[in-house]
N, C-alpha and C. Protein backbone atom coordinates (compact mmCIF):
# COMPACT_ATOMS: atom_id res chain seq x y z
N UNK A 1 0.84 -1.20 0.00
CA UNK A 1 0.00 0.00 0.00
C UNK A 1 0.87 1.25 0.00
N UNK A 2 0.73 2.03 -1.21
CA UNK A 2 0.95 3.24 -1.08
C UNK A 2 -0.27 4.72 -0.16
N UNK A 3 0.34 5.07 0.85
CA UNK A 3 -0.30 5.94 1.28
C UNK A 3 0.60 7.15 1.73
N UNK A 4 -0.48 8.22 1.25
CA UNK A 4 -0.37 9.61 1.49
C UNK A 4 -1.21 10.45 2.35
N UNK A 5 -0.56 11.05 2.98
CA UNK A 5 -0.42 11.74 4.25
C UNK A 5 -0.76 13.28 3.61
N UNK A 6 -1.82 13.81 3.89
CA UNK A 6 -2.44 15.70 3.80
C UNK A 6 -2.47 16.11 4.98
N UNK A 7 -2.02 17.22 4.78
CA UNK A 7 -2.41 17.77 6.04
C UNK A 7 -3.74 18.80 5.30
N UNK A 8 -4.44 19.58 5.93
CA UNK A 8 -5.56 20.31 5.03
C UNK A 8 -4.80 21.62 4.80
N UNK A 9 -5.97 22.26 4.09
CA UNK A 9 -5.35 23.42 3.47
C UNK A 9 -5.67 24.58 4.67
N UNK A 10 -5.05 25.82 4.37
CA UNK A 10 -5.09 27.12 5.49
C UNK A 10 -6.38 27.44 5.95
N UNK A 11 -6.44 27.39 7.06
CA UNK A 11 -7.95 27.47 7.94
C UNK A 11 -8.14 28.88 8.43
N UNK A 12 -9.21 29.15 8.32
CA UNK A 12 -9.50 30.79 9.24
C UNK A 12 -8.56 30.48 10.28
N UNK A 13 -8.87 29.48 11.58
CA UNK A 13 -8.02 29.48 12.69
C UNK A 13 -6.53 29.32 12.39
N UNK A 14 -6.12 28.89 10.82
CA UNK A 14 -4.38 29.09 11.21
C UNK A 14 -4.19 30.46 10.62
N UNK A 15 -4.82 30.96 10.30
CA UNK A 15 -4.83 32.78 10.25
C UNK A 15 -4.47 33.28 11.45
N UNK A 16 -5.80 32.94 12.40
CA UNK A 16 -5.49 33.58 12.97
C UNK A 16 -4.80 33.68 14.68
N UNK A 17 -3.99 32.49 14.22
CA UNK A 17 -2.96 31.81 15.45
C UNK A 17 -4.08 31.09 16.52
N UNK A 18 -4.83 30.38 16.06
CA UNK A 18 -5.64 29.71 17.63
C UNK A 18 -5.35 28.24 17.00
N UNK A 19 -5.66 28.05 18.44
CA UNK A 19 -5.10 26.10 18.16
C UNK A 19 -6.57 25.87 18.18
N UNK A 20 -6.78 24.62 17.00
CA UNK A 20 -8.23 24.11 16.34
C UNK A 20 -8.87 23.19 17.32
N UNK A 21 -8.05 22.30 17.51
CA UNK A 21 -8.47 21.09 17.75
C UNK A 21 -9.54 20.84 17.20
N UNK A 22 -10.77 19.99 17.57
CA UNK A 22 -12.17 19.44 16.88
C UNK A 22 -12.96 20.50 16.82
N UNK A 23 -12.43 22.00 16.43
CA UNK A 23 -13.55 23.04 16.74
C UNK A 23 -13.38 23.07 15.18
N UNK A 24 -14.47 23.90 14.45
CA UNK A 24 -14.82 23.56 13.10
C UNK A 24 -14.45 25.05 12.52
N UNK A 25 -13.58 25.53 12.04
CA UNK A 25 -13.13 26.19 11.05
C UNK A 25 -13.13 26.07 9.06
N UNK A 26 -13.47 27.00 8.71
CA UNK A 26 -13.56 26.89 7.17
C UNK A 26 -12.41 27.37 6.82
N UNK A 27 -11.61 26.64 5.37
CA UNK A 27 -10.71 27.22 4.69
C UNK A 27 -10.21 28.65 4.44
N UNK A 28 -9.60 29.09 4.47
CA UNK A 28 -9.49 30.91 3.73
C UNK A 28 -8.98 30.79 2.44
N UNK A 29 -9.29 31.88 1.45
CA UNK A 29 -9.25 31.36 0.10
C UNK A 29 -7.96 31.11 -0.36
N UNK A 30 -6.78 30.97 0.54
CA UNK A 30 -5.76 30.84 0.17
C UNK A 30 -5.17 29.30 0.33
N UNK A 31 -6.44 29.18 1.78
CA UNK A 31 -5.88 27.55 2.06
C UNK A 31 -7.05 26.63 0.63
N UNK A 32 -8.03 27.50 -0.14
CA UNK A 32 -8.65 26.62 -1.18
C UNK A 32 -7.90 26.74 -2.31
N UNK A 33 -6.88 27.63 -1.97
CA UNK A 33 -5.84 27.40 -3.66
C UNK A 33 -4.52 26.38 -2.99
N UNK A 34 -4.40 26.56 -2.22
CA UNK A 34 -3.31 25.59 -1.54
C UNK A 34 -4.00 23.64 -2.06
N UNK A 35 -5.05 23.58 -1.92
CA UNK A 35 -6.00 22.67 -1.79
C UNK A 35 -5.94 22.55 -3.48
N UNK A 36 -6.16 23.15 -4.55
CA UNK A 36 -5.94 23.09 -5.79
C UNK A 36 -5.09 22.78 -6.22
N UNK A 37 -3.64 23.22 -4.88
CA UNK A 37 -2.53 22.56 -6.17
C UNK A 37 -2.20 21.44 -5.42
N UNK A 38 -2.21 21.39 -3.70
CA UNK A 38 -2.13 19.68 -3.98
C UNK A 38 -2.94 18.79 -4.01
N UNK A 39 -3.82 19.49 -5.41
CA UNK A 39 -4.92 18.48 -6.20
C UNK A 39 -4.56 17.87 -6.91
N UNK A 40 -3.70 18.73 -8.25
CA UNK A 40 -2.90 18.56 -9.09
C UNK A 40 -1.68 17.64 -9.29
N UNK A 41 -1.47 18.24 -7.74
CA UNK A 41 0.31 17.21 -7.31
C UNK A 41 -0.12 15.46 -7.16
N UNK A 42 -1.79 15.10 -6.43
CA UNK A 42 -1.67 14.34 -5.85
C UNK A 42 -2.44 13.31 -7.20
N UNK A 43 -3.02 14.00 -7.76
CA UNK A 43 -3.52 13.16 -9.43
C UNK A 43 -2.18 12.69 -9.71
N UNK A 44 -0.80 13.00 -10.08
CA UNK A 44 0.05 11.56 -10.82
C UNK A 44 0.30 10.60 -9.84
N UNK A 45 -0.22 10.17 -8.44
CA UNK A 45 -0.12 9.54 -7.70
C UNK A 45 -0.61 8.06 -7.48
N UNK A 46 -1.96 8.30 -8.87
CA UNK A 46 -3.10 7.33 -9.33
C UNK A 46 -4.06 6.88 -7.68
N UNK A 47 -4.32 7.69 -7.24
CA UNK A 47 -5.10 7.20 -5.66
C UNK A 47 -6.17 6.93 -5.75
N UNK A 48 -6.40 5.24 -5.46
CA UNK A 48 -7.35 4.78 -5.76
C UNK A 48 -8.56 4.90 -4.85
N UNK A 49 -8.25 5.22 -3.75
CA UNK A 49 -9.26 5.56 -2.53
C UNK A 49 -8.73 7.36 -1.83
N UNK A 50 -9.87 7.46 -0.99
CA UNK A 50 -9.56 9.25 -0.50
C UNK A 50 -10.09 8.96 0.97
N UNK A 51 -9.92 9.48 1.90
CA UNK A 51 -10.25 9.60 3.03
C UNK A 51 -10.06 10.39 3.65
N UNK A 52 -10.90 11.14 4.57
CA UNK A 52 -10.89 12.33 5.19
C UNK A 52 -11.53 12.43 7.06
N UNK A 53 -10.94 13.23 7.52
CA UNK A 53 -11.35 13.93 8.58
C UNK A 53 -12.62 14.44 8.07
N UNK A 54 -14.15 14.02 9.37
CA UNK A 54 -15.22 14.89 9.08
C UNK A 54 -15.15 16.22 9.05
N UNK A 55 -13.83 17.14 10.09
CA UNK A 55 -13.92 18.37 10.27
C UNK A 55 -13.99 19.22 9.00
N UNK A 56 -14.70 19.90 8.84
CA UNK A 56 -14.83 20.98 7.80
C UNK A 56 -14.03 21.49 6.89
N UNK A 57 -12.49 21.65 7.34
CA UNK A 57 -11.55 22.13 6.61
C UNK A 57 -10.52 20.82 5.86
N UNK A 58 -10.84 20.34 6.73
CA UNK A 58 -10.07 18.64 6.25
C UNK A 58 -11.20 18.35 5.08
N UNK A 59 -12.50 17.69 5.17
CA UNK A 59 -13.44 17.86 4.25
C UNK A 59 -13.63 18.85 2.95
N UNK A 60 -13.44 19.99 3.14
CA UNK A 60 -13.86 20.97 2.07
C UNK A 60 -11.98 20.67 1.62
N UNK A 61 -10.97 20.40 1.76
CA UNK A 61 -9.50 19.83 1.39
C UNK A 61 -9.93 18.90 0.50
N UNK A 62 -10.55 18.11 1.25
CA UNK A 62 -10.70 16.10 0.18
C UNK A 62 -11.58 16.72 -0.57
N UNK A 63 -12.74 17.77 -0.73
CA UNK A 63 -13.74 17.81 -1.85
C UNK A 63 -12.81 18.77 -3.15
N UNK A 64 -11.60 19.07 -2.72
CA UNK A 64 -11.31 20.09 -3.78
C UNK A 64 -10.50 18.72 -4.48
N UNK A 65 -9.77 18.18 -3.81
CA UNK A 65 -8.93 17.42 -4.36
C UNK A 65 -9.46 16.38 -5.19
N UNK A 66 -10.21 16.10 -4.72
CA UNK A 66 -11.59 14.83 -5.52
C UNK A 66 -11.57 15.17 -6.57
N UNK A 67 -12.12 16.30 -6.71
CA UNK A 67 -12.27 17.08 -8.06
C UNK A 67 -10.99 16.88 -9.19
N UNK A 68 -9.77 16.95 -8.86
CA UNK A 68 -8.39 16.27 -9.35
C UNK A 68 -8.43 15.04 -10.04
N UNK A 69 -8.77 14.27 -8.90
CA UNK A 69 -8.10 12.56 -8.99
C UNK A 69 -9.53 11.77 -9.30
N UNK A 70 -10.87 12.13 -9.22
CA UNK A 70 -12.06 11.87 -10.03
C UNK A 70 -12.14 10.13 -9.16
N UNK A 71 -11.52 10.34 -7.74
CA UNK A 71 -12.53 9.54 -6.88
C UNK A 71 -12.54 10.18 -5.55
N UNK A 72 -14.09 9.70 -4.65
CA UNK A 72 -15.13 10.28 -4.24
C UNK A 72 -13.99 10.09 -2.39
N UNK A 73 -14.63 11.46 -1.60
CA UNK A 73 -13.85 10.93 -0.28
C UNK A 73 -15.11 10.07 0.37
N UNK A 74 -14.42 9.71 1.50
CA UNK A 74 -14.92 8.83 2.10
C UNK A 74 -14.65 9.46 4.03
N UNK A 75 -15.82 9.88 4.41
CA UNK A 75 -15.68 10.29 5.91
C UNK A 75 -14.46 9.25 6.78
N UNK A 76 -13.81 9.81 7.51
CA UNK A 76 -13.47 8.40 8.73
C UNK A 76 -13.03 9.59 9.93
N UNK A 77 -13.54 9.24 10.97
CA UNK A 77 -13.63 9.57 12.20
C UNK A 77 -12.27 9.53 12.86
N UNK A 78 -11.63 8.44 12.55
CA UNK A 78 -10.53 7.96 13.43
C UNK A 78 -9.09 9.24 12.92
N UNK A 79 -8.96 10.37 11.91
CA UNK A 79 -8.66 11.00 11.51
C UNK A 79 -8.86 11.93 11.70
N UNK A 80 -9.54 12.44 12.90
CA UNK A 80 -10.05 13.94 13.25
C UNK A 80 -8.60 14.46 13.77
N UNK A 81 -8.70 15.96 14.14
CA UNK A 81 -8.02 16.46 14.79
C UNK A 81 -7.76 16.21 16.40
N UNK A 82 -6.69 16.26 17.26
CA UNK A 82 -6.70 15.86 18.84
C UNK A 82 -7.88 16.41 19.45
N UNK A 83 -8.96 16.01 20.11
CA UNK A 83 -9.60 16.98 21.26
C UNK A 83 -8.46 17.63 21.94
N UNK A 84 -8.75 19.01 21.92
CA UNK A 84 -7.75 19.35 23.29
C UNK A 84 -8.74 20.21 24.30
N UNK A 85 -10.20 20.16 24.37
CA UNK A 85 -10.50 20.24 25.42
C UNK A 85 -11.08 21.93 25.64
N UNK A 86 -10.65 22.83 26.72
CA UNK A 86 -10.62 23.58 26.48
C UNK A 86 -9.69 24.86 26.56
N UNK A 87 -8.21 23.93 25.94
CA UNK A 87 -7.52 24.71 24.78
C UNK A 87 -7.86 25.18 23.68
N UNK A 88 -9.06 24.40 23.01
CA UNK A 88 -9.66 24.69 21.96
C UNK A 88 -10.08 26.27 21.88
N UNK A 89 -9.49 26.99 20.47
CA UNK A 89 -10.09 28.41 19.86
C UNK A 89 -9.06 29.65 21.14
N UNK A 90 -7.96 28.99 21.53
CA UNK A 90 -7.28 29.67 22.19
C UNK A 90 -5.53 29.73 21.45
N UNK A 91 -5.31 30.90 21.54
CA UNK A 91 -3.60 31.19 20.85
C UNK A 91 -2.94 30.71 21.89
N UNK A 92 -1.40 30.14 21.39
CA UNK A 92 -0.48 29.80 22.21
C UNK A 92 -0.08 30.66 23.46
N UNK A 93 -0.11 31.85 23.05
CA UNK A 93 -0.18 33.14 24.31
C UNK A 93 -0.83 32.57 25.33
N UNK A 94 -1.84 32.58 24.83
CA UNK A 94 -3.32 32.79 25.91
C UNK A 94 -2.84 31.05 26.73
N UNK A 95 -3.26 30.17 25.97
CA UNK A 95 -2.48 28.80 26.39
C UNK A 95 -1.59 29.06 27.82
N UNK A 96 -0.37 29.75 27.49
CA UNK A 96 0.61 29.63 28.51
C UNK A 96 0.45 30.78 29.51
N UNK A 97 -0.22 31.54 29.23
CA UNK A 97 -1.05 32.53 30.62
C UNK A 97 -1.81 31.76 31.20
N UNK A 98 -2.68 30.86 30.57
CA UNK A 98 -3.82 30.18 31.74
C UNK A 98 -3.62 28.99 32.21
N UNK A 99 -2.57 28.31 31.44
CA UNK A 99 -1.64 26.97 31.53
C UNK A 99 -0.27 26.68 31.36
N UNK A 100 0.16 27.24 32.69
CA UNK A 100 1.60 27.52 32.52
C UNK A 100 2.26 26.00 32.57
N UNK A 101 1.72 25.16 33.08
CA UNK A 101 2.28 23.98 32.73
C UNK A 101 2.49 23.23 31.78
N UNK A 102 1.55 23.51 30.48
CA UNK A 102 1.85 23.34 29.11
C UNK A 102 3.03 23.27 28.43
N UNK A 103 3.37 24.52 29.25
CA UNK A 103 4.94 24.88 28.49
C UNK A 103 6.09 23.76 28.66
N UNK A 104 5.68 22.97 30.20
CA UNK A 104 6.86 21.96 30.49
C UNK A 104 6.59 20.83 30.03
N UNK A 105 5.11 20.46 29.12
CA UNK A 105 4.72 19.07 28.71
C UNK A 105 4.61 19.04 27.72
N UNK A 106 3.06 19.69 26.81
CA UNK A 106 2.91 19.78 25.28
C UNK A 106 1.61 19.65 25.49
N UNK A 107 1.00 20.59 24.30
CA UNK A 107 -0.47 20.79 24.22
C UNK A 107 -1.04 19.34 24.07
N UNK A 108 -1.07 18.38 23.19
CA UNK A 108 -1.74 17.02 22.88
C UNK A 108 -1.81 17.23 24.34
N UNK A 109 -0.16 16.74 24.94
CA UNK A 109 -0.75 15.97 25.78
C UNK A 109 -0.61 16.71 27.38
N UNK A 110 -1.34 17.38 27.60
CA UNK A 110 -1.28 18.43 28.33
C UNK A 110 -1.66 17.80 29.69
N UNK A 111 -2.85 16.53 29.48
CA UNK A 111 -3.34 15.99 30.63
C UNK A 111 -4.50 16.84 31.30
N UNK A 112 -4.72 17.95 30.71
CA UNK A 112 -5.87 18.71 31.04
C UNK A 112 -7.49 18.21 31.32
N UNK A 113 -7.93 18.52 32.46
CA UNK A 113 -9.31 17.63 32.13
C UNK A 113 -10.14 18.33 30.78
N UNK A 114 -10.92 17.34 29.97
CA UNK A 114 -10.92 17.57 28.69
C UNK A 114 -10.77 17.76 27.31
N UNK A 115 -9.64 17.44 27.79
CA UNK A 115 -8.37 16.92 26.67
C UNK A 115 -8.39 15.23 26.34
N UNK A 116 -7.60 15.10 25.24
CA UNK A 116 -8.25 13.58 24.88
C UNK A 116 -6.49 12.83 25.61
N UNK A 117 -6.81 11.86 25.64
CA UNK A 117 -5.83 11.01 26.41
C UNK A 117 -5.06 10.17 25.36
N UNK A 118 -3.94 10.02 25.82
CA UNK A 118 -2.84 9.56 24.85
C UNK A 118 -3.85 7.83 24.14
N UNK A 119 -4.44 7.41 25.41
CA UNK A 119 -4.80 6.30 25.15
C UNK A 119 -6.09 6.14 23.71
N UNK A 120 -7.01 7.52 24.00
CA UNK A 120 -7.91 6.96 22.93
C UNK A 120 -6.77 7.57 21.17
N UNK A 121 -6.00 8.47 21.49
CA UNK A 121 -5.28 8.92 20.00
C UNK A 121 -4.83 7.52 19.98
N UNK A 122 -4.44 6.77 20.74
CA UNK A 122 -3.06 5.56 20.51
C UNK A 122 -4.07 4.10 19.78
N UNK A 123 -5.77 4.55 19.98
CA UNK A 123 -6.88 3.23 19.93
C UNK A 123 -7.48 3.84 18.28
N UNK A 124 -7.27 5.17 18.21
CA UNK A 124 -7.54 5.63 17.12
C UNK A 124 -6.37 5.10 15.52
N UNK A 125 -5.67 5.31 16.20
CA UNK A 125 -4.46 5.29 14.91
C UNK A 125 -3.92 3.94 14.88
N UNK A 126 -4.26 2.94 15.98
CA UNK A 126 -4.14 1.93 15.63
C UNK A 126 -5.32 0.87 14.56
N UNK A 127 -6.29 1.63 14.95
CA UNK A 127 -7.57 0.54 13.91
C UNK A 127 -7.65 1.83 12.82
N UNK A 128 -7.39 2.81 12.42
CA UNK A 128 -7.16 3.50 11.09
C UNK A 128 -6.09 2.29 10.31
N UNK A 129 -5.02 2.31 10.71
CA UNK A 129 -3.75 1.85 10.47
C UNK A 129 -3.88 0.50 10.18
N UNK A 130 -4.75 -0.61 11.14
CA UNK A 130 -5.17 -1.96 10.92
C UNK A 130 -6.38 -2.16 9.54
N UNK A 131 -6.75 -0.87 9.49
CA UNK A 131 -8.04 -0.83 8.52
C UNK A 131 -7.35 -0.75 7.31
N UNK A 132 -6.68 0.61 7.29
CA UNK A 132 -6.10 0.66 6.20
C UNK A 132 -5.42 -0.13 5.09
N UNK A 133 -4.62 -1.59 6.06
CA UNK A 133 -3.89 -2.20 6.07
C UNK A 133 -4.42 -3.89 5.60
N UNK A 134 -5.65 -3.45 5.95
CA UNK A 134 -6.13 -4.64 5.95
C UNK A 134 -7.00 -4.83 4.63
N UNK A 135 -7.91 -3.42 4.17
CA UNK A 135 -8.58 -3.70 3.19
C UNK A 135 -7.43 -2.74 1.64
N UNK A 136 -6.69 -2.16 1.74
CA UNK A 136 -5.86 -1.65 0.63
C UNK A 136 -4.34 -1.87 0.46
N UNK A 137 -3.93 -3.35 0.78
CA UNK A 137 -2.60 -3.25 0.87
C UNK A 137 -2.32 -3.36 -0.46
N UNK A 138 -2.71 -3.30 -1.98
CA UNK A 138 -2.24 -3.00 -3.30
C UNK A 138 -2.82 -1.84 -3.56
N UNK A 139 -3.00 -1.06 -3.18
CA UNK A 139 -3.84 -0.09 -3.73
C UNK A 139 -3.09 1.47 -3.30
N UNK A 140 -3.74 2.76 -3.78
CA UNK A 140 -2.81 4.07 -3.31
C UNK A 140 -3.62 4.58 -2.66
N UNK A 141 -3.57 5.01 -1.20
CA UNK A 141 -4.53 5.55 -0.32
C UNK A 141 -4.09 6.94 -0.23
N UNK A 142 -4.99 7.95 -0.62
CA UNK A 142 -4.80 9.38 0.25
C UNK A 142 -5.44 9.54 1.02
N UNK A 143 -4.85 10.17 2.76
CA UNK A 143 -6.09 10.83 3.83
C UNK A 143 -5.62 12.31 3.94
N UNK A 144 -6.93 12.89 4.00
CA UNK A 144 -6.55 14.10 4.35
C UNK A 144 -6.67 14.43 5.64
N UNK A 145 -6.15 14.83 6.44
CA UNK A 145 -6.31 15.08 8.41
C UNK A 145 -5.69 16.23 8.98
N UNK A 146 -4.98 16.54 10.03
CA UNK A 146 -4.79 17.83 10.59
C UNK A 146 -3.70 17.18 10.94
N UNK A 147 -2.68 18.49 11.75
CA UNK A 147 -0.96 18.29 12.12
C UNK A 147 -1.12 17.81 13.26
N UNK A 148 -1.72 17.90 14.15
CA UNK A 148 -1.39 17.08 15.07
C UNK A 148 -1.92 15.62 15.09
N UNK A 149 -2.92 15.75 14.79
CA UNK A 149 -3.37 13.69 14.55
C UNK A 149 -2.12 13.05 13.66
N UNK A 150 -1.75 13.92 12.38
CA UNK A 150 -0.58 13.26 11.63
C UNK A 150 0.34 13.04 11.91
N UNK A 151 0.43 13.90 12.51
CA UNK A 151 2.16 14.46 13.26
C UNK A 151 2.22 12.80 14.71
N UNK A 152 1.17 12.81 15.02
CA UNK A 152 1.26 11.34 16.07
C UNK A 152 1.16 10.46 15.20
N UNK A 153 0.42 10.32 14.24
CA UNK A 153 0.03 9.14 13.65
C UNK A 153 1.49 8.39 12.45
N UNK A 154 2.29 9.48 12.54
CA UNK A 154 3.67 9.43 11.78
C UNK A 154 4.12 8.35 13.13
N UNK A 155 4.48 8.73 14.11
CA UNK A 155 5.45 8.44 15.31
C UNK A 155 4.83 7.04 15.43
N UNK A 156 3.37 6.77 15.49
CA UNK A 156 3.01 5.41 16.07
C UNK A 156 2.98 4.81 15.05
N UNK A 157 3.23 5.17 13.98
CA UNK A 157 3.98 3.97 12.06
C UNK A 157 5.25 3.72 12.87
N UNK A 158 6.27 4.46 13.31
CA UNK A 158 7.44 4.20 14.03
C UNK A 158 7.93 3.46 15.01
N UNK A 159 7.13 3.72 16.10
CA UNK A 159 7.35 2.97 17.65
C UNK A 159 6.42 2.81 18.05
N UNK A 160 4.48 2.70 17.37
CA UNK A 160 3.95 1.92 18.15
C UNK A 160 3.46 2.69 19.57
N UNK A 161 3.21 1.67 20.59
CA UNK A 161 2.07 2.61 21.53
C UNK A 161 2.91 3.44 22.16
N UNK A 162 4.71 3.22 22.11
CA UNK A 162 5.64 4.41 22.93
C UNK A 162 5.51 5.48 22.10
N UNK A 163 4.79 6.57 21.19
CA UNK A 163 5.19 7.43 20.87
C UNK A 163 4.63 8.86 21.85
N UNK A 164 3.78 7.94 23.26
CA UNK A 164 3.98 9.58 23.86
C UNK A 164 5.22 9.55 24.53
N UNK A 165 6.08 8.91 24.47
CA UNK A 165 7.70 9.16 25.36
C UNK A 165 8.44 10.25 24.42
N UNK A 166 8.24 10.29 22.73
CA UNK A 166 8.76 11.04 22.07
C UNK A 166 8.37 12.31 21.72
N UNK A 167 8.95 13.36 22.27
CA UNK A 167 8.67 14.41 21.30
C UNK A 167 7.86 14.79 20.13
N UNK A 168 7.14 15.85 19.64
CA UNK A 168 6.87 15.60 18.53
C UNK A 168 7.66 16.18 17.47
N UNK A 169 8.45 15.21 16.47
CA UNK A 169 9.24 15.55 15.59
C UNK A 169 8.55 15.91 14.22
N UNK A 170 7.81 15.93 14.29
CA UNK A 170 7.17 16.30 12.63
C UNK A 170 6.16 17.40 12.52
N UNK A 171 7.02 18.33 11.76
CA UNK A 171 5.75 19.87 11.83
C UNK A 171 5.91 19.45 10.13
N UNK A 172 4.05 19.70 10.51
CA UNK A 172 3.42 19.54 9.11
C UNK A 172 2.77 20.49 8.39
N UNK A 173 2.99 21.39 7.40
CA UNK A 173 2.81 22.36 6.84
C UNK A 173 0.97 21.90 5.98
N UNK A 174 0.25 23.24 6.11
CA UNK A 174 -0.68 23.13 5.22
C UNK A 174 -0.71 22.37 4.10
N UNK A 175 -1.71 21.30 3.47
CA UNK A 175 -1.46 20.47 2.48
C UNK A 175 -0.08 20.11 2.16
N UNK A 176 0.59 19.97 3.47
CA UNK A 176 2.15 19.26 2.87
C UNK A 176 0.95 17.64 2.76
N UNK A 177 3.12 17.33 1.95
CA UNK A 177 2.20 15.85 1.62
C UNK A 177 3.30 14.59 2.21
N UNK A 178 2.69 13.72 2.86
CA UNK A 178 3.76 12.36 3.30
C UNK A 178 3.81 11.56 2.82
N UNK A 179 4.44 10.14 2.42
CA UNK A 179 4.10 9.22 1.32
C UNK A 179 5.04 8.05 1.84
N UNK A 180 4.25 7.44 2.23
CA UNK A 180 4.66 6.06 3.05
C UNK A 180 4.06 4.53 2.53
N UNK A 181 4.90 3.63 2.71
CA UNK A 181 4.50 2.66 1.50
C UNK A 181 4.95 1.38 2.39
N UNK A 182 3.88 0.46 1.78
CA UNK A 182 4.20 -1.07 2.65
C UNK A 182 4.21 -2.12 1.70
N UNK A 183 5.41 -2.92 1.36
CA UNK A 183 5.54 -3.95 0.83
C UNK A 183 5.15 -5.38 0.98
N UNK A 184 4.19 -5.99 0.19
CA UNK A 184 4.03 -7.59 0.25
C UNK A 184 4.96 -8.12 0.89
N UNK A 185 5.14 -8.73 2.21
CA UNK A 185 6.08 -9.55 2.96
C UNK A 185 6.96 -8.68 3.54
N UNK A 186 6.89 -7.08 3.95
CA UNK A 186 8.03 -6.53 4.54
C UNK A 186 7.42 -5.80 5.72
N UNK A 187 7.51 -6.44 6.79
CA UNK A 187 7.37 -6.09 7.95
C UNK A 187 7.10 -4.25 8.23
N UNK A 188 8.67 -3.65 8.13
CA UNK A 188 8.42 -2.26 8.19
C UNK A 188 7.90 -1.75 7.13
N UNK A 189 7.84 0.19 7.43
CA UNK A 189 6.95 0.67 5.99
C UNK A 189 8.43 1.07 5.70
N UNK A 190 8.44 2.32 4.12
CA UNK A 190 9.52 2.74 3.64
C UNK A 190 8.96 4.02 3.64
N UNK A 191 9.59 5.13 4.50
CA UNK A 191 8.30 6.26 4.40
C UNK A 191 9.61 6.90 3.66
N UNK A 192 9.10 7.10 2.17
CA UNK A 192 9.48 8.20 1.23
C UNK A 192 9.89 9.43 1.45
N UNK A 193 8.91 10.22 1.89
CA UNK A 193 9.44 11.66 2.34
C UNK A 193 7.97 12.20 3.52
N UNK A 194 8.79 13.24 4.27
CA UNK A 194 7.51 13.83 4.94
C UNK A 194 7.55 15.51 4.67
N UNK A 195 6.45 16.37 4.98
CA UNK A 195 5.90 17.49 4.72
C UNK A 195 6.52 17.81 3.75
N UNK A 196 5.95 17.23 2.11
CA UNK A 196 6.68 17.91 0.77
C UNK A 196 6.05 18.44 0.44
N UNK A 197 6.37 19.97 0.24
CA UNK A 197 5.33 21.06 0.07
C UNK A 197 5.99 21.65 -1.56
N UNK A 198 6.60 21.07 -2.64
CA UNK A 198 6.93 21.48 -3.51
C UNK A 198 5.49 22.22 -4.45
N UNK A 199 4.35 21.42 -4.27
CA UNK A 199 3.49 21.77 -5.20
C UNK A 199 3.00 23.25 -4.66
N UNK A 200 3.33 23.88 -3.79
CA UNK A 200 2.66 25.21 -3.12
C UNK A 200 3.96 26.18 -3.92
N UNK A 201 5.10 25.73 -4.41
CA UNK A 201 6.18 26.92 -4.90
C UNK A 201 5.35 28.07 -5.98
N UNK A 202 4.22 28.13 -6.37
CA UNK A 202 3.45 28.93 -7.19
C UNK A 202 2.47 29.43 -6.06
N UNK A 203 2.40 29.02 -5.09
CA UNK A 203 1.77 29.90 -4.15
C UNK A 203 2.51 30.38 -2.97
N UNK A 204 3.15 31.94 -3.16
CA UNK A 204 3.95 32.42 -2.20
C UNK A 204 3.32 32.75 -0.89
N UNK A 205 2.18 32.62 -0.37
CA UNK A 205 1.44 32.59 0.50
C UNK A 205 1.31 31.37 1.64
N UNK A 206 1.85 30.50 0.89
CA UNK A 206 1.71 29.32 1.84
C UNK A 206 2.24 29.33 3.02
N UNK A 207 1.73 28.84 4.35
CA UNK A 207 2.35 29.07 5.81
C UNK A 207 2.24 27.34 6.63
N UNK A 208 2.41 27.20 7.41
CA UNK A 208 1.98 26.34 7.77
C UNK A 208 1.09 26.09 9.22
N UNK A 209 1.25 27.17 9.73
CA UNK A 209 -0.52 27.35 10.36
C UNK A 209 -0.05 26.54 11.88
N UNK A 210 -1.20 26.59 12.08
CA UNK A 210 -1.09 25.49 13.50
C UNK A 210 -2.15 24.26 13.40
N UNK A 211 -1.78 23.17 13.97
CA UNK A 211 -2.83 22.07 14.14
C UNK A 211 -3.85 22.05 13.15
């Protein structure tokens, strides 16, 4: 299975510096041209299936891109953005004024009441990952999802249920793209490249936002 990794395109909230989590933001017309070209990029890819985050901006992402590659998305839940509770629709500022302990842990996993727990992200990305795996291992999968579900969901392709011991190493730019691949009989994946944002070089606007 070839699969590719979206992050969505520029959201009102990565305008305007607030962390998303499951709160529902629409594209800005820059994150729907961002969304156009890695429409374009992701058509020579031949992707035979699409999958998306229900959230709005992840969604209105997979409907532009559809339009590209001329197959249909497909909702999946297990791809949403982190709950974070009520960090949600708040800037990093504001964050570390009202949660100064943040600063010594990390928003995911903040441990905040209301916040989602390492355990259900770790129950999520494992039956995405078993699903995926199970019904498209010849086939080219694109999902489209948000930076922080990806950004974990990279680490637990890696190490599995230890990836809250790690850091998070992967900042994922608006419609960057990841491309990770699993071979008939080969245990590990071969992950190609992560956040390749070449197809945005015609859009000097591109940022990469938050979550």
């Amino acid at each position: 299975m070839k699969l590719y990794l979206i992050r969505h395109g520029e959201s009102e909230g990565n305008s305007l510096g607030r962390i998303q989590g499951q709160e529902e933001y629409h594209l800005t017309d820059n994150g729907r041209k961002q969304a156009e070209l890695v429409g374009r990029y992701i058509k020579e890819k031949h992707i035979t299936h699409l999958y998306s985050s229900d959230l709005i901006r992840a969604w209105d992402t997979a409907s532009i891109i559809s339009n590209h590659i001329d197959v249909k998305p497909v909702k999946a839940q297990d791809v949403r953005e982190i709950h974070l509770g009520p960090l949600q629709n708040l800037t990093r500022t504001e964050i570390y004024e009202k949660y100064p302990d943040v600063i010594e842990t990390s928003i995911i996993l903040s441990g905040i009441e209301g916040t989602e727990s390492a355990e259900s992200i770790t129950n999520r990305c494992s039956h995405f990952l078993s699903e995926m795996l199970q019904k498209h291992m010849n086939e080219h999968v694109a999902v489209v999802s948000h930076g922080g579900f990806l950004s974990i969901f990279l680490m637990y392709i890696i190490v599995g249920e230890q990836w809250p011991r790690h850091k998070r190493p992967f900042q994922l730019s608006n419609t960057s793209v990841t491309s990770i691949e699993w071979r008939e009989g080969k245990y590990s994946p071969l992950i190609h490249y992560t956040n390749k944002t070449d197809h945005l070089l015609m859009n000097e606007t591109s940022s990469k936002g938050l979550l």
